[in-house]
Protein backbone atom coordinates (compact mmCIF):
# COMPACT_ATOMS: atom_id res chain seq x y z
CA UNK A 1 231.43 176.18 14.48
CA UNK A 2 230.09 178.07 11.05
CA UNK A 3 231.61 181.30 10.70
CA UNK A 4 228.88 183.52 9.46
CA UNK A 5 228.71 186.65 7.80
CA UNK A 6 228.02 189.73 9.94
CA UNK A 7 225.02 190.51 7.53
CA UNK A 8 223.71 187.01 7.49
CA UNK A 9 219.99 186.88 8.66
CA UNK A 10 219.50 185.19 11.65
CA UNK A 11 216.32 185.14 12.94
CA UNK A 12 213.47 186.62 10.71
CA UNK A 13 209.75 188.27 12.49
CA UNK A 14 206.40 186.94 10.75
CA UNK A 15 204.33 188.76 8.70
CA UNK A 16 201.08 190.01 10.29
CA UNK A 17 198.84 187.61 8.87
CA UNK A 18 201.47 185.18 10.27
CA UNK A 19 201.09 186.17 12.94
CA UNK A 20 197.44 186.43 13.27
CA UNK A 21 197.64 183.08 12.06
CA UNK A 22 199.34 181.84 14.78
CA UNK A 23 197.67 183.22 17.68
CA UNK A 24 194.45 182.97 16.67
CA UNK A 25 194.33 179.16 15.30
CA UNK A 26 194.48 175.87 17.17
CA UNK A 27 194.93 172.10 16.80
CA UNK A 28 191.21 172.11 15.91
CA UNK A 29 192.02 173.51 12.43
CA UNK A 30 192.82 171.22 9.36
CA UNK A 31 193.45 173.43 6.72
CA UNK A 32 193.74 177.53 6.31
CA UNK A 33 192.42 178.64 2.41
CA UNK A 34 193.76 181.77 0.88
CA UNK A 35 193.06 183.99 -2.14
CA UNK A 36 196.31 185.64 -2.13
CA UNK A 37 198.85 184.02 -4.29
CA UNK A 38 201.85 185.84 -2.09
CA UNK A 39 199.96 184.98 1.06
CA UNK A 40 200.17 181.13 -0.35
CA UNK A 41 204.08 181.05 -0.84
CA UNK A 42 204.93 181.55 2.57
């Protein structure tokens, strides 16, 4: 087993427009543009 450290992060929440994202798009989508460059890195 790892030993971890209690402030380790373990499990992270999405962003809003992650999440948005996510509910709201399907299989039918290829490709998502954005015009936010810290939108992009995620």
């Amino acid at each position: 087993m790892i030993e971890g450290n209690p402030r380790d992060k373990i499990i992270g929440e999405l962003s809003k427009t992650s999440s948005v994202l996510r509910d709201v798009l399907n299989e039918s989508f290829d490709n998502v543009h954005v015009d936010d460059k810290k939108i992009l890195r995620k």
